[in-house]
C-alpha atoms as a PDB file:
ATOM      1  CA  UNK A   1     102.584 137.980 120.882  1.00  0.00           C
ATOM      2  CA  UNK A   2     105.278 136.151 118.992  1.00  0.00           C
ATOM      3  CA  UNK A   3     105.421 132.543 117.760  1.00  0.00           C
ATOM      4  CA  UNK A   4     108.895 130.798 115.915  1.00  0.00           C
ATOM      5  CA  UNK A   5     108.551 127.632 114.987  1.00  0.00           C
ATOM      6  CA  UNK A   6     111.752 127.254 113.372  1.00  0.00           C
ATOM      7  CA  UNK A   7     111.630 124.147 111.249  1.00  0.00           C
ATOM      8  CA  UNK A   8     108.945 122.589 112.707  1.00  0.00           C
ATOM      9  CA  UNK A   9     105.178 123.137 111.586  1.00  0.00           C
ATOM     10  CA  UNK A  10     102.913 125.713 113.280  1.00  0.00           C
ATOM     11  CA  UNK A  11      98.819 124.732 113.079  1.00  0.00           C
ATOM     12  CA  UNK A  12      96.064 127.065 115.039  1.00  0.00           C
ATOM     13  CA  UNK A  13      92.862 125.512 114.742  1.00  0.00           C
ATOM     14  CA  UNK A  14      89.910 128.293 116.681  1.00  0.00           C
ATOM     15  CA  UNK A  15      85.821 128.368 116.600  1.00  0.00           C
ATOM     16  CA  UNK A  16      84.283 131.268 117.915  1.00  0.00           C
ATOM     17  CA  UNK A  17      81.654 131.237 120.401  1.00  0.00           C
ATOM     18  CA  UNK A  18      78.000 130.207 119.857  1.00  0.00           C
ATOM     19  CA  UNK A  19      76.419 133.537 121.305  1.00  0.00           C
ATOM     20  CA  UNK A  20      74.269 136.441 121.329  1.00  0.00           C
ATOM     21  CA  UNK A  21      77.147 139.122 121.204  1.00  0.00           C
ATOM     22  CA  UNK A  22      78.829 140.973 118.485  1.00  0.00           C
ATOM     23  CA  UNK A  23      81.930 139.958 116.649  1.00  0.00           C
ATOM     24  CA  UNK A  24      82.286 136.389 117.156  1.00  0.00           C
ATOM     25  CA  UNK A  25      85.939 135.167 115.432  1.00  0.00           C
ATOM     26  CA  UNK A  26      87.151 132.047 115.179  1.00  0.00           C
ATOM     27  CA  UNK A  27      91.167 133.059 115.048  1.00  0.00           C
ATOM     28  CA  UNK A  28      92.242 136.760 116.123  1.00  0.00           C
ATOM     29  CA  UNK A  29      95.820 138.360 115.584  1.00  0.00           C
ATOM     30  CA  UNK A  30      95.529 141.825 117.066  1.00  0.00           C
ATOM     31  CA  UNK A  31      98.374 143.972 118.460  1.00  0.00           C
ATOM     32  CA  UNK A  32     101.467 142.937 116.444  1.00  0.00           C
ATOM     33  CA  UNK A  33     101.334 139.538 116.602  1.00  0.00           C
ATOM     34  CA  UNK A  34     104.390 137.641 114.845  1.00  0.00           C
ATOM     35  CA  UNK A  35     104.190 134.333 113.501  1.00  0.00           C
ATOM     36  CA  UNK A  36     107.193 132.875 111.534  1.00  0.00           C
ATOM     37  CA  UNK A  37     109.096 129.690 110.678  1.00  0.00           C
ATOM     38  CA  UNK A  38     112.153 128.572 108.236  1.00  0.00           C
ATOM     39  CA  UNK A  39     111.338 125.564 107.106  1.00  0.00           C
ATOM     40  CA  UNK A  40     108.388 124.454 109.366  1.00  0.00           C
ATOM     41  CA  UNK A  41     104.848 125.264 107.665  1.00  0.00           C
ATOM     42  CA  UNK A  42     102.158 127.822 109.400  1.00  0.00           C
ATOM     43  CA  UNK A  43      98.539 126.887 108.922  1.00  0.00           C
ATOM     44  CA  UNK A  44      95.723 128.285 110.706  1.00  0.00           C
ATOM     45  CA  UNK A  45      91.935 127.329 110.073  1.00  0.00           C
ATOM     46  CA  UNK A  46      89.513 129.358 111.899  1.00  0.00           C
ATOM     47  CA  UNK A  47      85.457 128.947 112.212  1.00  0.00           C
ATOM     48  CA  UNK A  48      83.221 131.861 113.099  1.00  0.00           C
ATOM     49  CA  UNK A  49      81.210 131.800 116.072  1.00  0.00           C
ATOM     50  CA  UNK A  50      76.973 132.649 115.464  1.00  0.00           C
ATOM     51  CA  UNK A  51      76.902 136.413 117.125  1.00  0.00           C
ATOM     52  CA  UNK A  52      74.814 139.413 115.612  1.00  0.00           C
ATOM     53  CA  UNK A  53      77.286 140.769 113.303  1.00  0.00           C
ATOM     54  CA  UNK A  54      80.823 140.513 112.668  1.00  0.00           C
ATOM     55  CA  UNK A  55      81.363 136.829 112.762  1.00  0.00           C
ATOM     56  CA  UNK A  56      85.128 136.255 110.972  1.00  0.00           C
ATOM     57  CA  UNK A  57      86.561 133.357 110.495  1.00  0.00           C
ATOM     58  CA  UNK A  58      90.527 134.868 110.337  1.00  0.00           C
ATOM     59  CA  UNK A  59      91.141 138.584 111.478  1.00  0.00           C
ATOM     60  CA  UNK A  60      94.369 139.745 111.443  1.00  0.00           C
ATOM     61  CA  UNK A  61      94.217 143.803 112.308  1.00  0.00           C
ATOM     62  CA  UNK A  62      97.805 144.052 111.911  1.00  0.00           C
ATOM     63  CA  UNK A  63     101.412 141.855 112.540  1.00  0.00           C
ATOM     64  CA  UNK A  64     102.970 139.419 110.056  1.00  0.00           C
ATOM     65  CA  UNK A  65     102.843 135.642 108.985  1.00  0.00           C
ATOM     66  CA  UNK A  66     106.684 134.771 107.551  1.00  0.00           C
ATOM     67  CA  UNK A  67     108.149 131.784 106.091  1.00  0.00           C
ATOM     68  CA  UNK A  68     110.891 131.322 104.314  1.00  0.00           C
ATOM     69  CA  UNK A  69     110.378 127.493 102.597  1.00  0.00           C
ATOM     70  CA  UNK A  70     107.246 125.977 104.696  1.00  0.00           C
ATOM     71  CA  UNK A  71     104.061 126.747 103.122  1.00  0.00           C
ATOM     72  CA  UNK A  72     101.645 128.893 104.522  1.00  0.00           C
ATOM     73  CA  UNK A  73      98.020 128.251 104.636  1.00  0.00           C
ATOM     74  CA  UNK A  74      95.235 129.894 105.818  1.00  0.00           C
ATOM     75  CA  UNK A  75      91.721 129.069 105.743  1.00  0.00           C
ATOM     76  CA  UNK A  76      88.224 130.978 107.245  1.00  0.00           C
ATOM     77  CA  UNK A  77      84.525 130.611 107.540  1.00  0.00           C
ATOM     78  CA  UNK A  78      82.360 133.402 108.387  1.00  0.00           C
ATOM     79  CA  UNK A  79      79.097 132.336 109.715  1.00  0.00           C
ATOM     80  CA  UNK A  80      75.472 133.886 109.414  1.00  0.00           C
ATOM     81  CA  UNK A  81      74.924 137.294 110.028  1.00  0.00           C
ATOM     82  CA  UNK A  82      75.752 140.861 108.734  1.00  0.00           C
ATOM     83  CA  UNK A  83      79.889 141.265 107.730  1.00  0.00           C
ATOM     84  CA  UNK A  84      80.420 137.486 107.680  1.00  0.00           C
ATOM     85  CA  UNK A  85      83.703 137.523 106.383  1.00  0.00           C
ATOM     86  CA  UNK A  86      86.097 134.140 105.577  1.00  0.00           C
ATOM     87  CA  UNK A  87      89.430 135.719 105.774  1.00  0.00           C
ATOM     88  CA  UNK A  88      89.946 139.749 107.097  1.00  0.00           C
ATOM     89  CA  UNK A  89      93.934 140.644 106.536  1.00  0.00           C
ATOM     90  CA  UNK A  90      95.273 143.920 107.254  1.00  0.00           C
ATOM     91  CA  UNK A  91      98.599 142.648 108.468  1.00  0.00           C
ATOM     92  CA  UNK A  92     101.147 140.791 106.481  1.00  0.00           C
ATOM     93  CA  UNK A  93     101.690 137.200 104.916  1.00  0.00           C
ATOM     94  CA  UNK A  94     105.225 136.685 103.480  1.00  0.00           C
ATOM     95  CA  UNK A  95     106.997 134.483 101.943  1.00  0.00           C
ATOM     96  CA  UNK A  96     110.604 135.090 101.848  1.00  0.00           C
ATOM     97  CA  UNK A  97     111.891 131.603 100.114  1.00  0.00           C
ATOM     98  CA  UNK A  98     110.045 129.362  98.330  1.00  0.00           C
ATOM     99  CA  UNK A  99     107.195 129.131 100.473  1.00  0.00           C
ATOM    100  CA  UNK A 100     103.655 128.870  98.984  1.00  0.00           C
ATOM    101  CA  UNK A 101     101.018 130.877 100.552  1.00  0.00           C
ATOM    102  CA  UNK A 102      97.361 129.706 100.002  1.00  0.00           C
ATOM    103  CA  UNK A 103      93.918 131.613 101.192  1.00  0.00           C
ATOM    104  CA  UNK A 104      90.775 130.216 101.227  1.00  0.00           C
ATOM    105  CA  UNK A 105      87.919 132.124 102.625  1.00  0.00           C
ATOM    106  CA  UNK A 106      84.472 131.629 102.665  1.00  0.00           C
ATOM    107  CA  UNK A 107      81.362 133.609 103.957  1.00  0.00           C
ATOM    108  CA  UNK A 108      78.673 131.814 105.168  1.00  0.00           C
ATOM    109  CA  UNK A 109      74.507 133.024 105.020  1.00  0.00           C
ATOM    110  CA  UNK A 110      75.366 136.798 105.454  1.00  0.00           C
ATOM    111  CA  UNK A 111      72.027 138.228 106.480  1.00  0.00           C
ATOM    112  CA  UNK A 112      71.671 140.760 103.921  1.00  0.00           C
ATOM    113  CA  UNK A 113      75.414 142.795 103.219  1.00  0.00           C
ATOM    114  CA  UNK A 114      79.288 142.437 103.938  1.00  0.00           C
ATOM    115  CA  UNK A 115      79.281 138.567 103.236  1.00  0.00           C
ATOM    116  CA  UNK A 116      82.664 138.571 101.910  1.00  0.00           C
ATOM    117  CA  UNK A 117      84.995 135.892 101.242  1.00  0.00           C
ATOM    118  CA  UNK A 118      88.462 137.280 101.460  1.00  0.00           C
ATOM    119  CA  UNK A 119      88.901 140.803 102.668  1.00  0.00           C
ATOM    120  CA  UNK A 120      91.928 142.689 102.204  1.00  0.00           C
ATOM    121  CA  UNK A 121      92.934 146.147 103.264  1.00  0.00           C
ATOM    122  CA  UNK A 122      94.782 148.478 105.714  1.00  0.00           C
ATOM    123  CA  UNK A 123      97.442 149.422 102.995  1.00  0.00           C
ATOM    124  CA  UNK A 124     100.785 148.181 101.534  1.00  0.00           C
ATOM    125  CA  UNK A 125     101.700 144.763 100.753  1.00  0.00           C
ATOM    126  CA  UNK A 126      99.401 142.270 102.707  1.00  0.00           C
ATOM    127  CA  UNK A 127     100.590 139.067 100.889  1.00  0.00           C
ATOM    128  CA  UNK A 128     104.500 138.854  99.124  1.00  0.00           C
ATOM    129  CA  UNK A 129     106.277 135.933  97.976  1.00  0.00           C
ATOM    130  CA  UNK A 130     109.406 135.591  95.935  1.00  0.00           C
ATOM    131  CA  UNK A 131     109.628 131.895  94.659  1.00  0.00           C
ATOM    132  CA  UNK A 132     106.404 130.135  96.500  1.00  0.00           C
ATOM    133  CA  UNK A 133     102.835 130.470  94.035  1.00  0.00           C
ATOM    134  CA  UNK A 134     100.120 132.941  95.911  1.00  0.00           C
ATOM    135  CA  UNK A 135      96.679 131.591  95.800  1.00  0.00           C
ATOM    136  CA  UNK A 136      93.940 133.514  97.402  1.00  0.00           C
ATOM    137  CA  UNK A 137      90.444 132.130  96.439  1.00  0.00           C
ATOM    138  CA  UNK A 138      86.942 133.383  98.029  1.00  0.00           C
ATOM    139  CA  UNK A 139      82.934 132.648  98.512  1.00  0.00           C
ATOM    140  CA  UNK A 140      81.260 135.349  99.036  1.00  0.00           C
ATOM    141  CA  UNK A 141      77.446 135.404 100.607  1.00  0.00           C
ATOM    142  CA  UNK A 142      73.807 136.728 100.794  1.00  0.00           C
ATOM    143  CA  UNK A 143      71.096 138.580  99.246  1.00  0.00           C
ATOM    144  CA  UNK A 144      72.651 141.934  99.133  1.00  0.00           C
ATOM    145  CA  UNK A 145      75.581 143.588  98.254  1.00  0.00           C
ATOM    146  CA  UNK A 146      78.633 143.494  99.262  1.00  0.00           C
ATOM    147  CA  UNK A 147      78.805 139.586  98.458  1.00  0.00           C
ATOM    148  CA  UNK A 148      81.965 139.889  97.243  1.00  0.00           C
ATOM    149  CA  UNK A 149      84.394 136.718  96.502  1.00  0.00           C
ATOM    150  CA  UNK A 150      87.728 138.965  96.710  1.00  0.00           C
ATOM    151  CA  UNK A 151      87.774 142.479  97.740  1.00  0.00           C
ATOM    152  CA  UNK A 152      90.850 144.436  97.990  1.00  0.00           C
ATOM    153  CA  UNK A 153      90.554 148.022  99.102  1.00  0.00           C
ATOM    154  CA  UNK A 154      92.732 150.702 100.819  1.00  0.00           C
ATOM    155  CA  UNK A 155      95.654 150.664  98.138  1.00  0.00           C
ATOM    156  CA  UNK A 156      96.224 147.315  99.355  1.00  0.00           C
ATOM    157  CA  UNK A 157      98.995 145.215  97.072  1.00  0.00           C
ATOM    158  CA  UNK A 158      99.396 141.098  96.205  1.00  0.00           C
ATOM    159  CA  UNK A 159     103.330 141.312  95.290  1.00  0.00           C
ATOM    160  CA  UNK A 160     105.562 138.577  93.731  1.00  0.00           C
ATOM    161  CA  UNK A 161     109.666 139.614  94.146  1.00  0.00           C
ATOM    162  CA  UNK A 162     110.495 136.668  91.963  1.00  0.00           C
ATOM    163  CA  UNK A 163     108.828 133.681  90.077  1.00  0.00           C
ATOM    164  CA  UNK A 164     105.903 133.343  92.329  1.00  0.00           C
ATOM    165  CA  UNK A 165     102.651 133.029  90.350  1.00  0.00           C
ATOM    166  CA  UNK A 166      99.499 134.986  91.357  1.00  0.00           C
ATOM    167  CA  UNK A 167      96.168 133.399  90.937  1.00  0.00           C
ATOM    168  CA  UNK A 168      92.967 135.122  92.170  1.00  0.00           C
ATOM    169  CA  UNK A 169      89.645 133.091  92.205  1.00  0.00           C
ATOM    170  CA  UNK A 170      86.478 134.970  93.974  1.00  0.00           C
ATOM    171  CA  UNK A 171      83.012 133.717  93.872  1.00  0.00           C
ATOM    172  CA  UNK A 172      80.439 136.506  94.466  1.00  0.00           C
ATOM    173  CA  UNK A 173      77.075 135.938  95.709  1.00  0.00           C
ATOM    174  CA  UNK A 174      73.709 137.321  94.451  1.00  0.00           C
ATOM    175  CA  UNK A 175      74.852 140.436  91.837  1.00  0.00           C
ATOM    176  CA  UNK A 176      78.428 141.402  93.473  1.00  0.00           C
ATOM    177  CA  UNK A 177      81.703 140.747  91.498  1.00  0.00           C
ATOM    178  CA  UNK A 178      83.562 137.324  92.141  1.00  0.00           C
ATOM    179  CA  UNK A 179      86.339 140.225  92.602  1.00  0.00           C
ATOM    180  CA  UNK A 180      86.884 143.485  93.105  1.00  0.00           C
ATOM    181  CA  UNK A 181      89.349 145.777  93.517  1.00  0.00           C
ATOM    182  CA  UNK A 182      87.738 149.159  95.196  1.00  0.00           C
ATOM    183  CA  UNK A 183      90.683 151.904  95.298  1.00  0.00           C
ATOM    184  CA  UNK A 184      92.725 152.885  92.060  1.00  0.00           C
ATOM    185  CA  UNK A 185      95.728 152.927  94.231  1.00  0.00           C
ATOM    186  CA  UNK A 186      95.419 148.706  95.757  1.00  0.00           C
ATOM    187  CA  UNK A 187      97.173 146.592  92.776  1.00  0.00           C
ATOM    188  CA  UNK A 188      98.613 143.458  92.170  1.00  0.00           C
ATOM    189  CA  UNK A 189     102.102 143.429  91.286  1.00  0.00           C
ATOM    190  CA  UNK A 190     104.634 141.371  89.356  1.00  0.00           C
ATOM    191  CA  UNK A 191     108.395 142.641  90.422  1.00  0.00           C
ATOM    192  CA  UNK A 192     110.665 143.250  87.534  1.00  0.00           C
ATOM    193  CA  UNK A 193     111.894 139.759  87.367  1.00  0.00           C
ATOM    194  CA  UNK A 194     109.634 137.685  87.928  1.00  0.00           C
ATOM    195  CA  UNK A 195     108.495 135.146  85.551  1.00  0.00           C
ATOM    196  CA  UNK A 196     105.557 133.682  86.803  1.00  0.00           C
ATOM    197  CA  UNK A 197     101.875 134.383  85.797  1.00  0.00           C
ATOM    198  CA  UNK A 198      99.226 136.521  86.839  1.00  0.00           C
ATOM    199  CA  UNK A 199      95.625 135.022  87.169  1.00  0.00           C
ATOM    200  CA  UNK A 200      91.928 136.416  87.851  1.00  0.00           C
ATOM    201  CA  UNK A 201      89.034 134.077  87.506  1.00  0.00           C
ATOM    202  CA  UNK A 202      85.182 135.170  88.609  1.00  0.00           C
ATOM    203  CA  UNK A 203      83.708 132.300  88.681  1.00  0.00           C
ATOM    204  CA  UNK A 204      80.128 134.128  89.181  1.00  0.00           C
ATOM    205  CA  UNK A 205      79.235 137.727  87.762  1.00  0.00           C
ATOM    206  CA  UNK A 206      82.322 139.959  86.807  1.00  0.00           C
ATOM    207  CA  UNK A 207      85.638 141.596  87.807  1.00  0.00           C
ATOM    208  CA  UNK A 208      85.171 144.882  88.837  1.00  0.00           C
ATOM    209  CA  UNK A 209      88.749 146.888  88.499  1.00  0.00           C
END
């Protein structure tokens, strides 16, 4: 599926579905999906449904998110249950301009493991910007591990081109790191020009690099 908004603003609002099933997601971008704009902005808030397991707020498997100047925002809520998960990204969120991009996710009374905040993996660069500041902040939840705020895995990459700031701000639950970054080939990367600054904050237990 593909979506252009042009210059004007692009907002997806989903909830997933109150039911006894698996994998319950409030906003799903499978198969290539496209979403872009110039100078319109692209927001999308999505709300987990209350299934077994798997209950994801955002999950993109794959595609892009582009801008060039409208800022992109995306914000998830996992709900209870096993791999409750804010914000899953294996595609792509760029911005090409000076677009800001902005991630909140937050897991919600994992039962037990996987209640993760933001997840990032599937390899390459899964969020780029050249001028716009990338902010990517997670909750993570439950008794067990993982309750990670931020985990980045899969030689996954965070990339600024140009002046774009990074800022990182994970919240872990019980004793997992507010952020973590699992495979020694994932980084997060400053071009060679770029000016702006790189941040990590755990706001509860440690970084683990």
């Amino acid at each position: 599926a593909t979506l252009n908004s042009g210059a004007g603003n692009i907002s997806l609002i989903g909830t997933g579905a109150a039911e006894a099933g698996d994998t319950d997601v409030g906003i799903a971008l499978v198969n290539g999906t496209s979403i872009s704009a110039t100078g319109g902005t692209i927001t999308l808030k999505g709300t987990a449904g209350t299934g077994i397991i798997d209950n994801r707020g955002i999950y993109m498997a794959d595609g892009t998110i582009t801008s060039i100047d409208g800022n992109i925002s995306l914000t998830g809520t996992g709900a209870a249950g096993p791999t409750s998960v804010g914000i899953m990204l294996a595609g792509q969120v760029v911005s090409t301009g000076n677009a800001m991009i902005n991630l909140v996710g937050t897991s919600v009374g994992a039962g037990g493991t996987n209640g993760e905040g933001v997840w990032l993996g599937g390899g390459g660069n899964v969020v780029t910007s050249t001028n716009g500041a990338i902010s990517i902040t997670g909750t993570g939840s439950g008794s067990g591990n993982p309750g990670y705020g931020i985990r980045m895995i899969q030689g996954t990459n965070i990339i600024s081109n140009g002046p774009a700031g990074i800022t990182l701000s994970g919240t872990g639950s019980s004793d997992s790191p507010g952020i973590i970054v699992e495979s020694s080939s994932s980084s997060i990367i400053r071009g060679p020009t770029a000016m702006g600054s790189v941040s990590l904050t755990a706001l509860t237990n440690d970084i683990t690099l």
